[in-house]
Protein backbone atom coordinates (compact mmCIF):
# COMPACT_ATOMS: atom_id res chain seq x y z
CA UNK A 1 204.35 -83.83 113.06
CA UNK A 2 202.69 -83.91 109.91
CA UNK A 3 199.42 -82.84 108.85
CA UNK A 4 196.76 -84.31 106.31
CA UNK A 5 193.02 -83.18 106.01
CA UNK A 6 190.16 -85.99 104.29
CA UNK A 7 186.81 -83.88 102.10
CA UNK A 8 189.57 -80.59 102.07
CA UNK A 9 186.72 -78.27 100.43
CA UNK A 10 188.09 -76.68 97.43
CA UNK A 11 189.43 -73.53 97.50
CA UNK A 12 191.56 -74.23 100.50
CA UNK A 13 194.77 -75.37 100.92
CA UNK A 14 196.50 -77.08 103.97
CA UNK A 15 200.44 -76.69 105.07
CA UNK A 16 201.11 -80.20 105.99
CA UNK A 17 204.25 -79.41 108.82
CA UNK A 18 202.13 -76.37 110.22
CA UNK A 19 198.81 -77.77 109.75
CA UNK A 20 197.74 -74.49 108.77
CA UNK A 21 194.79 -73.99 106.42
CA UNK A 22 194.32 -71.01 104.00
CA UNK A 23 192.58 -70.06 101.46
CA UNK A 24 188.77 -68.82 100.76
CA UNK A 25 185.00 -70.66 100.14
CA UNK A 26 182.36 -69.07 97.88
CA UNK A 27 179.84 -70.87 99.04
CA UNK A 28 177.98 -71.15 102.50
CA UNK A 29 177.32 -73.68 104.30
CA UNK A 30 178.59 -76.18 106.31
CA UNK A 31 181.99 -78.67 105.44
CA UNK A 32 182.90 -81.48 107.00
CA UNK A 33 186.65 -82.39 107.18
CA UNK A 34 188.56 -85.14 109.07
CA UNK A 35 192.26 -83.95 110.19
CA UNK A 36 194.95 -86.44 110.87
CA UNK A 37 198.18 -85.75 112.60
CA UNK A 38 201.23 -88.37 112.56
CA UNK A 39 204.31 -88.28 114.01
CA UNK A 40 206.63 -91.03 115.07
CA UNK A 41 204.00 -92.13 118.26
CA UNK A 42 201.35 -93.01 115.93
CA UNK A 43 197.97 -91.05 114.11
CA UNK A 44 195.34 -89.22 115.67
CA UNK A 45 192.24 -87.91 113.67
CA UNK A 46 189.81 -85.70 114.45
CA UNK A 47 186.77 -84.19 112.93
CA UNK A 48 186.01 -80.68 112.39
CA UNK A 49 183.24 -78.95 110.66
CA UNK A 50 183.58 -75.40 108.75
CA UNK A 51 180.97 -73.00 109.31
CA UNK A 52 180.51 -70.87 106.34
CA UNK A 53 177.96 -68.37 106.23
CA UNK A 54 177.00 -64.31 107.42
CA UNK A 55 177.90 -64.82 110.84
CA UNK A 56 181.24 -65.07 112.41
CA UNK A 57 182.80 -65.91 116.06
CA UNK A 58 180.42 -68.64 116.54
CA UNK A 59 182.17 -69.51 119.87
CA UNK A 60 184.71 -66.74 121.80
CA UNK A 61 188.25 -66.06 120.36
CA UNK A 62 190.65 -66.43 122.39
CA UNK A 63 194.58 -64.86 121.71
CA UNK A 64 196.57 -62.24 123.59
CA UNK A 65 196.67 -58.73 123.30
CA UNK A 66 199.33 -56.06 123.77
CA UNK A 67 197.86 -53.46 126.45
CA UNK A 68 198.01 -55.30 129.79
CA UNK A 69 201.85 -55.75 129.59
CA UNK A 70 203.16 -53.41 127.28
CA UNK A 71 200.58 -50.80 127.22
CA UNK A 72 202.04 -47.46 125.20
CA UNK A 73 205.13 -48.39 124.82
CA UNK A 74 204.24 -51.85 122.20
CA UNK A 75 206.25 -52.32 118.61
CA UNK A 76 206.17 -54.54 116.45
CA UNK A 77 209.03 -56.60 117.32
CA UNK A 78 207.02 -57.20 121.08
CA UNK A 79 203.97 -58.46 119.11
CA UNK A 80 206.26 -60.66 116.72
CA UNK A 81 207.87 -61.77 120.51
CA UNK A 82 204.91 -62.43 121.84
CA UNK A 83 203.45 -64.22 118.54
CA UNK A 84 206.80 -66.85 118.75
CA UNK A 85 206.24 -67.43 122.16
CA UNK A 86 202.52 -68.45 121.83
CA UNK A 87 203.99 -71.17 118.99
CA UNK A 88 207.03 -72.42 120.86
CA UNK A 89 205.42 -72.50 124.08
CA UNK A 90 202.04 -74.66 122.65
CA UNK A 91 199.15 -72.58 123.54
CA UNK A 92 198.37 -72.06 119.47
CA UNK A 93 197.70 -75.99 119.79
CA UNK A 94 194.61 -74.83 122.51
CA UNK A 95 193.16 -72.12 120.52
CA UNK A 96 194.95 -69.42 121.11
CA UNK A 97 194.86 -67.53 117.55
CA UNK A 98 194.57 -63.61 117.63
CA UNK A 99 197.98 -61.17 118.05
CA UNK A 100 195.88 -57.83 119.07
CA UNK A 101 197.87 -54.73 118.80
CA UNK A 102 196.25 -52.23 121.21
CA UNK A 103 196.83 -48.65 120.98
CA UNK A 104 200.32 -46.85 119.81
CA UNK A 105 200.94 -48.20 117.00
CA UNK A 106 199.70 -45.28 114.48
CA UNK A 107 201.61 -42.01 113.76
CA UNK A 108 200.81 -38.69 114.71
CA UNK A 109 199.36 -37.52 112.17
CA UNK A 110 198.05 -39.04 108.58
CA UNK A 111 199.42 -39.52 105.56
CA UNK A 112 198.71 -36.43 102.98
CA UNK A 113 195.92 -38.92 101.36
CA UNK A 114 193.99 -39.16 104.74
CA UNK A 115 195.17 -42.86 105.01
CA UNK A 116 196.11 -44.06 108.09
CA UNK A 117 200.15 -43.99 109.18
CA UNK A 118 201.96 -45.90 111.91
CA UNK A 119 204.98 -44.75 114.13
CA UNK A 120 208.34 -46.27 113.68
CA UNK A 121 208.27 -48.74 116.34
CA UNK A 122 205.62 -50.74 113.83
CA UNK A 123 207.59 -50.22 110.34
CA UNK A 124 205.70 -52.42 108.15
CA UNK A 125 201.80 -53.40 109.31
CA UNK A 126 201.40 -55.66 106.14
CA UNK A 127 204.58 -57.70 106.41
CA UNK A 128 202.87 -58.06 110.30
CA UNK A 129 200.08 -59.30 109.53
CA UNK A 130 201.49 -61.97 106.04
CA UNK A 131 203.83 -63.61 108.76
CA UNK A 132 201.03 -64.17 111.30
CA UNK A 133 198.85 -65.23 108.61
CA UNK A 134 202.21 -67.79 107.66
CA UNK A 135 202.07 -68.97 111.28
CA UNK A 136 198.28 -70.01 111.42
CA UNK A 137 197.95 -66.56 113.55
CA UNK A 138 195.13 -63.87 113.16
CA UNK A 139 195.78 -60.35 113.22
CA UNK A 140 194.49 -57.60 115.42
CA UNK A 141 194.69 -54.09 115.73
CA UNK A 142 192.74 -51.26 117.66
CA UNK A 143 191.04 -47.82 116.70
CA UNK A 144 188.38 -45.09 118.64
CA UNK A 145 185.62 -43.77 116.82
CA UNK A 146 186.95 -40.39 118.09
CA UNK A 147 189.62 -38.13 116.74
CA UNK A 148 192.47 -39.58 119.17
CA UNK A 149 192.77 -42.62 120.85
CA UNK A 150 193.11 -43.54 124.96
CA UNK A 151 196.96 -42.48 124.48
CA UNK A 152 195.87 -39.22 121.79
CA UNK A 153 197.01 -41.24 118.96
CA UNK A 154 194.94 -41.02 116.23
CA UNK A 155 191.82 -42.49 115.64
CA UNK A 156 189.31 -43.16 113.06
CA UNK A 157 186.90 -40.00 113.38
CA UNK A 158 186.35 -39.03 109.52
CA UNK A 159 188.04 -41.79 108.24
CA UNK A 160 186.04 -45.19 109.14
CA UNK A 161 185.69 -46.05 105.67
CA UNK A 162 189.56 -45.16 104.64
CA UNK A 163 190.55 -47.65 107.82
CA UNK A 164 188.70 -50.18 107.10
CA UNK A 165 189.94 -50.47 103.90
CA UNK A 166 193.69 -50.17 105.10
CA UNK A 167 192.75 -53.00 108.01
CA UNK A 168 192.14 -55.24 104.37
CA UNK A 169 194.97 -54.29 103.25
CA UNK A 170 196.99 -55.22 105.85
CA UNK A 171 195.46 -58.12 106.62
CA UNK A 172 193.44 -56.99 109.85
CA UNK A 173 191.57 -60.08 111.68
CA UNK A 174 189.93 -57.97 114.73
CA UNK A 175 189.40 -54.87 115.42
CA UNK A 176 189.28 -53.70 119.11
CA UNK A 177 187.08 -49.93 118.60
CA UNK A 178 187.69 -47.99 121.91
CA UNK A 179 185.11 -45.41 122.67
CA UNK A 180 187.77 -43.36 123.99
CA UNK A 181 188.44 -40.56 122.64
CA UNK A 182 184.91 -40.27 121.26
CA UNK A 183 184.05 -38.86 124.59
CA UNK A 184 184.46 -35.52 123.63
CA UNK A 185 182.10 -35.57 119.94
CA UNK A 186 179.30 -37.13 123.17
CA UNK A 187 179.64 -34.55 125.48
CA UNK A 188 178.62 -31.95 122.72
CA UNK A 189 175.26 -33.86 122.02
CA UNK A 190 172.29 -32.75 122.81
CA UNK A 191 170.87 -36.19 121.78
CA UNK A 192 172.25 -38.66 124.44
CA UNK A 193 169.96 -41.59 124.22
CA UNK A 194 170.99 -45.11 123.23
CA UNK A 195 170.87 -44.26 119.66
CA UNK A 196 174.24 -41.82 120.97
CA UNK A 197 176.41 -45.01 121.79
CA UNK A 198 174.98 -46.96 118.69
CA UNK A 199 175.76 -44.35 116.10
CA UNK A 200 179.78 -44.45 115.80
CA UNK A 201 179.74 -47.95 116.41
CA UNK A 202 177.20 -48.48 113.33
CA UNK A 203 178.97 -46.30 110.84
CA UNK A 204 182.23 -48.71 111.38
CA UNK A 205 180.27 -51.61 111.12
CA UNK A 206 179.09 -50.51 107.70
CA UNK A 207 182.57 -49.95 106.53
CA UNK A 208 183.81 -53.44 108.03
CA UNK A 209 181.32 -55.64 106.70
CA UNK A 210 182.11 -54.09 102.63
CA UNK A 211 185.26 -55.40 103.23
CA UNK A 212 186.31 -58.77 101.73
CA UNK A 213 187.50 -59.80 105.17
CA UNK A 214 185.80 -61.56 108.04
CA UNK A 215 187.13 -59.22 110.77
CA UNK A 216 186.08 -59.78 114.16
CA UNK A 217 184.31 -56.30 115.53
CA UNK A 218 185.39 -55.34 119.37
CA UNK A 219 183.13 -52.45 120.98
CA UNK A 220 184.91 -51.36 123.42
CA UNK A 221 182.84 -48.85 125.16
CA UNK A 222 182.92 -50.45 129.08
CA UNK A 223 179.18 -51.30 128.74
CA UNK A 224 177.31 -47.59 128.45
CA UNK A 225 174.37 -47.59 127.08
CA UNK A 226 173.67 -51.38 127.95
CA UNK A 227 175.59 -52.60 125.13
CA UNK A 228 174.62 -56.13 125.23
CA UNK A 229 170.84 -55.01 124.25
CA UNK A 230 172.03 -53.63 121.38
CA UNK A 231 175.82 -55.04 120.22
CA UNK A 232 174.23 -57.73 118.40
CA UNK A 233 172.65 -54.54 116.36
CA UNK A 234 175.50 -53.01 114.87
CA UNK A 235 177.07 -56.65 114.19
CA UNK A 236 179.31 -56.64 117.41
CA UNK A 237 181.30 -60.01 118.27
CA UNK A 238 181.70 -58.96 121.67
CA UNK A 239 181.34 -55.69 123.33
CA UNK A 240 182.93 -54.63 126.62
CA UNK A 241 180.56 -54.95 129.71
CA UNK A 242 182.59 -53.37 132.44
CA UNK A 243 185.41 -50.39 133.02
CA UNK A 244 189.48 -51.60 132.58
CA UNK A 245 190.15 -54.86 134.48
CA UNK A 246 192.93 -55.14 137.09
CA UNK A 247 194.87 -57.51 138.73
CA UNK A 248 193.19 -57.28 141.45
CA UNK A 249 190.13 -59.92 143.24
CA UNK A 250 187.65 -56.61 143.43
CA UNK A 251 188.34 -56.03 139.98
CA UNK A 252 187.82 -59.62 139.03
CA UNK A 253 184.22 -59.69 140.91
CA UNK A 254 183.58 -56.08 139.32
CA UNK A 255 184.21 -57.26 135.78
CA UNK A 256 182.46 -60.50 136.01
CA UNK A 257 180.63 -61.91 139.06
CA UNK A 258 178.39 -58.44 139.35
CA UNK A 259 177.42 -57.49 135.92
CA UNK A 260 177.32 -61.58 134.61
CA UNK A 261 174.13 -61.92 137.01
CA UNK A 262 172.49 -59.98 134.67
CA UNK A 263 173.65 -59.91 130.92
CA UNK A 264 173.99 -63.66 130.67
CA UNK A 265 170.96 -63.77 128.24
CA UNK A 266 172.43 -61.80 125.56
CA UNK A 267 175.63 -63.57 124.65
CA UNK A 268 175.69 -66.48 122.13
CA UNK A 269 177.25 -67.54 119.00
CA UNK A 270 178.38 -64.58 116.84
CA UNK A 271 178.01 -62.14 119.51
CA UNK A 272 179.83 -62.29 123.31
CA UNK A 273 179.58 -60.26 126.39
CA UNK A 274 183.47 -59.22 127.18
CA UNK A 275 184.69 -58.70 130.88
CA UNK A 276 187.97 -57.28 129.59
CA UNK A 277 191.58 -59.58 129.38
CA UNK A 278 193.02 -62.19 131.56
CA UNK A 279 195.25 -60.67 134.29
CA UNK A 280 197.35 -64.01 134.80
CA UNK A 281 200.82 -63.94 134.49
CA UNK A 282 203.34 -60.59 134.38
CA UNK A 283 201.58 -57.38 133.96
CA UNK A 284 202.11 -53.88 134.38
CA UNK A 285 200.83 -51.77 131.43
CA UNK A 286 204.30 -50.55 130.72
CA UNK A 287 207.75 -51.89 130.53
CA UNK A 288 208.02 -52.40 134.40
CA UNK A 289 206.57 -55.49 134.71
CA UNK A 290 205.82 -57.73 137.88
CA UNK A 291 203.46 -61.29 138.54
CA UNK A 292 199.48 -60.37 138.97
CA UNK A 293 198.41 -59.77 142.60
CA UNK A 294 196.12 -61.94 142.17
CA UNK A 295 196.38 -64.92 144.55
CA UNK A 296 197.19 -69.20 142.90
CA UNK A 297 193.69 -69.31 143.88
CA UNK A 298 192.29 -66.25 142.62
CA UNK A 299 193.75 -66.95 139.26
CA UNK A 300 191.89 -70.41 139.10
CA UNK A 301 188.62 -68.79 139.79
CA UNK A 302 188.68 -65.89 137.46
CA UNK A 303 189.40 -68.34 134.76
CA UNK A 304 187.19 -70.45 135.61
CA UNK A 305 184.92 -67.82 135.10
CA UNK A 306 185.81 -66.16 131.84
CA UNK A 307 185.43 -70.08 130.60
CA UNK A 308 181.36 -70.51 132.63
CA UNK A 309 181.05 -66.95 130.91
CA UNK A 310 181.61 -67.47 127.48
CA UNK A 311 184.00 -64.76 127.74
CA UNK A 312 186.59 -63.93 124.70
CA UNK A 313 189.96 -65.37 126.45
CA UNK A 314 192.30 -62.42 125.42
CA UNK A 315 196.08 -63.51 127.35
CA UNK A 316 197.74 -59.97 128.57
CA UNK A 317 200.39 -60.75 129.87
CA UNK A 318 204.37 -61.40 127.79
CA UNK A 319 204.48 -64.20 126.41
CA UNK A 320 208.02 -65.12 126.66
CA UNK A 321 207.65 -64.47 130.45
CA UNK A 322 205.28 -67.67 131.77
CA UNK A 323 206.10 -69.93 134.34
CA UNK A 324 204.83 -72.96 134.28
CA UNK A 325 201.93 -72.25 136.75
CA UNK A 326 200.45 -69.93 134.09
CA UNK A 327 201.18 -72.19 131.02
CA UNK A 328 198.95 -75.11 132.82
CA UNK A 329 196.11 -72.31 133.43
CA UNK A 330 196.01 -71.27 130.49
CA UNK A 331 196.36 -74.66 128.53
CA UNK A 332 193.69 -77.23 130.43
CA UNK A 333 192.24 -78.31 127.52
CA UNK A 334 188.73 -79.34 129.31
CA UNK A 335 188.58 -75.86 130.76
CA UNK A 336 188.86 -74.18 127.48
CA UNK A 337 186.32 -76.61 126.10
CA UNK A 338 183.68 -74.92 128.52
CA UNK A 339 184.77 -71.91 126.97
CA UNK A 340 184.26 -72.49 123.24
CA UNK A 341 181.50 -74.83 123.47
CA UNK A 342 179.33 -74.74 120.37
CA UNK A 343 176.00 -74.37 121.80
CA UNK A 344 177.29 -70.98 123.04
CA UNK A 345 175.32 -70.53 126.00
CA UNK A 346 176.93 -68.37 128.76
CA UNK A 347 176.31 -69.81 132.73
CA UNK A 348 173.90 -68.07 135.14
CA UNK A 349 174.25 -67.89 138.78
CA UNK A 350 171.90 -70.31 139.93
CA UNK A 351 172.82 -70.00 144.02
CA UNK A 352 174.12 -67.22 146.37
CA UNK A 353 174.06 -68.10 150.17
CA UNK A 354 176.34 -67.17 152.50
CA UNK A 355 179.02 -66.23 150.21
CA UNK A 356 178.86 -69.59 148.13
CA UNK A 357 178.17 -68.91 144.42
CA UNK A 358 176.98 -71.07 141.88
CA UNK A 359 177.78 -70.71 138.15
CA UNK A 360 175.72 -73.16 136.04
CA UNK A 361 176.54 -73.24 132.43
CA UNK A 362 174.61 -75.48 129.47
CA UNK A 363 176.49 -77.86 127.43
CA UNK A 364 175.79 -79.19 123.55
CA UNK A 365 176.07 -82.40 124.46
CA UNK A 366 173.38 -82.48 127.21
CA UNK A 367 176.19 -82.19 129.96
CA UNK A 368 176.49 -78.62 132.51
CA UNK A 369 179.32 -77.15 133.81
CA UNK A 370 179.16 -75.85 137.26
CA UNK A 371 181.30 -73.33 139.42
CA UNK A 372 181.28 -72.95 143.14
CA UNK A 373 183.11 -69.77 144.09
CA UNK A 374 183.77 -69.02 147.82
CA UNK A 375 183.22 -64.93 147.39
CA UNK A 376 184.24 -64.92 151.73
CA UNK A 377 187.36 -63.84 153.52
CA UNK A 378 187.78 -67.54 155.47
CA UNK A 379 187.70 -70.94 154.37
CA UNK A 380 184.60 -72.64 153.76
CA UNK A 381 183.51 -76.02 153.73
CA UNK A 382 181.13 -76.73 151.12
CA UNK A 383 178.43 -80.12 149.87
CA UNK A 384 177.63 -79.42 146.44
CA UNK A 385 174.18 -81.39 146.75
CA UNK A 386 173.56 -78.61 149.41
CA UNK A 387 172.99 -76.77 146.10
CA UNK A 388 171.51 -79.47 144.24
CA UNK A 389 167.47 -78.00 144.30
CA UNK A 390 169.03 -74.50 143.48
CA UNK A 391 170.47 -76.03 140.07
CA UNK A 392 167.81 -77.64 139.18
CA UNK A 393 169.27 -81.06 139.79
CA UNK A 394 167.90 -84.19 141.49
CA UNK A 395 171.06 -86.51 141.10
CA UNK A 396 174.16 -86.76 139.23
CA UNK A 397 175.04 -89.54 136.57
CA UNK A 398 178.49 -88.43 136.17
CA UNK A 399 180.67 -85.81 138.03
CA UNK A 400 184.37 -84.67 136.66
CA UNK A 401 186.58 -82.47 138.32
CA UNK A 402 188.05 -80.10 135.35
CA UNK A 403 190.96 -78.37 136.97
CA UNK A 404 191.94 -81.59 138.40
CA UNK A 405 190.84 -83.86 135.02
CA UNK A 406 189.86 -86.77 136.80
CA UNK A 407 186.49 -88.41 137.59
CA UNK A 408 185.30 -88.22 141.17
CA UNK A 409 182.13 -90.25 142.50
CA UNK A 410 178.84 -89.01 141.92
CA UNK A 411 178.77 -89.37 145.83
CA UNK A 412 182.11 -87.01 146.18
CA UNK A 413 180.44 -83.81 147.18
CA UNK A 414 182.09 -82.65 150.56
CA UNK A 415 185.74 -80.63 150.41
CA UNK A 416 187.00 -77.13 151.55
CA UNK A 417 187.45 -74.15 149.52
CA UNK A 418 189.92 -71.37 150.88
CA UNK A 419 188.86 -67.53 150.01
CA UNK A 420 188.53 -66.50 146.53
CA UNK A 421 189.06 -70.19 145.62
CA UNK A 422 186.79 -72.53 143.35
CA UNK A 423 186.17 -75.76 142.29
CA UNK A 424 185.13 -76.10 138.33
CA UNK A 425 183.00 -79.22 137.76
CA UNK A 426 181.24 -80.70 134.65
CA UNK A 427 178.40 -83.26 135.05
CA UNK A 428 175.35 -84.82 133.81
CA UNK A 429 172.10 -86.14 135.08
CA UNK A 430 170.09 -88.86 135.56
């Protein structure tokens, strides 16, 4: 394949076998590009649009981080594993961007300078971060705002601004900021009112935003506080909303279907409400690994969800490890496209009866997307125009099965759903 790119601004520059672009813009605004891609098949172009400007993650990212399979015991030759794998096995070519290292990867203590150090299982954090960078990869990486992390390595108490300057250095993309730790500074406040949460979180953000870096800021503080009233205030690209996920269909509806009745209004371009990772494929927090216990079904609709949700798509599970089943979840390209549409809008629940749920979800282009999620213990048959008046809708123009890719007649309504399953459906209206 080979790569070509019509109106490149200047100041980038593209790798034509890679298709990677690098380089950096001075000035705002907005840049319109046409890629082409030829191989021996044919051409295929495509336009894109660069967004420069003061805000970043104007739709969720989406990557894989390090915790749900490998948990403490990461290094840098898992992440440069897993990194490989998301090239060779194509889900790079569906978005897929960010390698986040979670926690265990510093040292135990700091380096006589106050600097940040990292164990030996991660020898060289810059030469980490150049060769994702060489790949068309981002780069993630994880502190607390306390003295010691979720494992007691060290965190960033003391020392925002002196990380956040090493995270340039290195190269840093994201940074995931786990409130853990912190715990114990909170505990001895007398002062515990939302300005508590905010206050760690802000100093960071401070520190982040001098840098000459767009890094993408991660509160991870399993939504205290309300944090989607006030993320957007300290400059948050997502913040956590919920406790750890699990594999695990409780966990799934504790993470997502509960709190998303709720928060839905505060999410949108720049800033994302963040049900914790994906729990598809091998997990196991460790190196004893074994396949989610979530159900086929089960897996469809909590990614279904994430996508209605707006929800940063963060893969946890070894890459080198998928089957195919997990590949195609991952990789439907219309189901992603729900996930990072541009107008950024994150689905309501628009119907609850009788264990049927309803996820309704704006589209730029005029179009909705629309989940129906059978919460019950039995098989159900469902007629989605039993729903119709709860959606607002009075009839359908179009109606497109996404899991399935194919069109179905407007007049297609009636089918079964077994428990925990669901259908994911875009549409528009007369």
């Amino acid at each position: 394949m080979k790569f070509e790119v019509k109106n490149l601004p200047a100041g980038l520059s593209l790798d034509d076998e890679k298709g990677v672009l690098s380089g950096s813009i001075e000035e705002a605004g907005n840049y319109a590009m046409t890629f082409i891609a030829t191989n021996e098949y044919g051409s295929m172009s495509q336009e894109f649009t660069l967004k420069v400007g003061d805000i970043i993650g104007l739709t969720p990212a989406m990557g894989w981080n390090s915790w749900n399979c490998w948990g403490l015991s990461v290094s840098q030759e898992k992440v440069m594993q897993s990194a490989q794998s998301l090239l060779d096995k194509g889900l790079a070519d569906y978005g897929y961007s960010y390698i986040n290292v979670d926690d265990a990867w510093e040292a135990d203590e700091r380096n006589a300078d106050g600097t940040i150090a990292t164990n030996d299982r991660f020898p060289d954090m810059k030469a980490l971060g150049d060769w994702l960078h060489e790949q068309g990869l981002k780069f993630g990486i994880y502190s607390s705002p306390g003295e010691r992390t979720c494992g007691l390595y060290l965190g960033s108490l003391g020392h925002e601004k002196q990380d956040a300057e090493t995270y340039n250095s290195w190269g840093v993309d994201y940074l995931k900021y786990d409130w853990c730790g912190y715990s114990k500074v909170w505990d001895g406040l007398k002062d515990q009112t939302t300005a508590s949460y905010v206050r760690p979180y802000l100093l960071m953000e401070e520190y982040l935003r001098n840098q000459p870096r767009d890094i993408w800021y991660s509160l991870c503080q399993y939504g205290m506080g309300d944090v989607w009233i006030w993320g957007h205030a300290v400059d948050a690209n997502s913040w956590r909303t919920t406790g750890d996920i699990t594999d695990s269909w409780q966990s799934v509806c504790e993470c997502a279907f509960i709190p998303g009745v709720d928060i839905y209004p505060y999410a949108g371009p720049g800033h994302w409400n963040d049900p914790d990772m994906l729990v598809v494929g091998k997990v196991g927090w460790s190196d004893e690994l074994r396949d989610t216990r979530l159900t086929p079904d089960e897996q469809y609709s909590h990614f279904s969800l994430w996508a209605l949700q707006a929800s940063v798509l963060l893969i946890g599970c070894p890459l080198d490890q998928l089957d195919d089943f997990t590949i195609n979840l991952l990789c439907n390209n219309e189901v992603i496209a729900v996930n990072q549409d541009v107008l950024g809008k994150q689905a309501h629940r628009a119907a609850n009866v009788d264990g049927i749920q309803v996820w309704m979800k704006q589209m730029a282009d005029g179009s909705y997307a629309v989940g129906v999620f059978n919460m019950n213990e039995e098989e159900k048959d469902i007629n989605l125009s039993d729903y119709y008046d709860a959606c607002g809708i009075k009839s359908l123009k179009s109606l497109r099965d996404l899991w399935q890719q194919t069109d179905l007649k407007v007049s297609d309504t009636k089918y079964k759903l077994v428990p925990h399953a669901c259908k994911l459906f875009r549409i528009t209206l007369n």
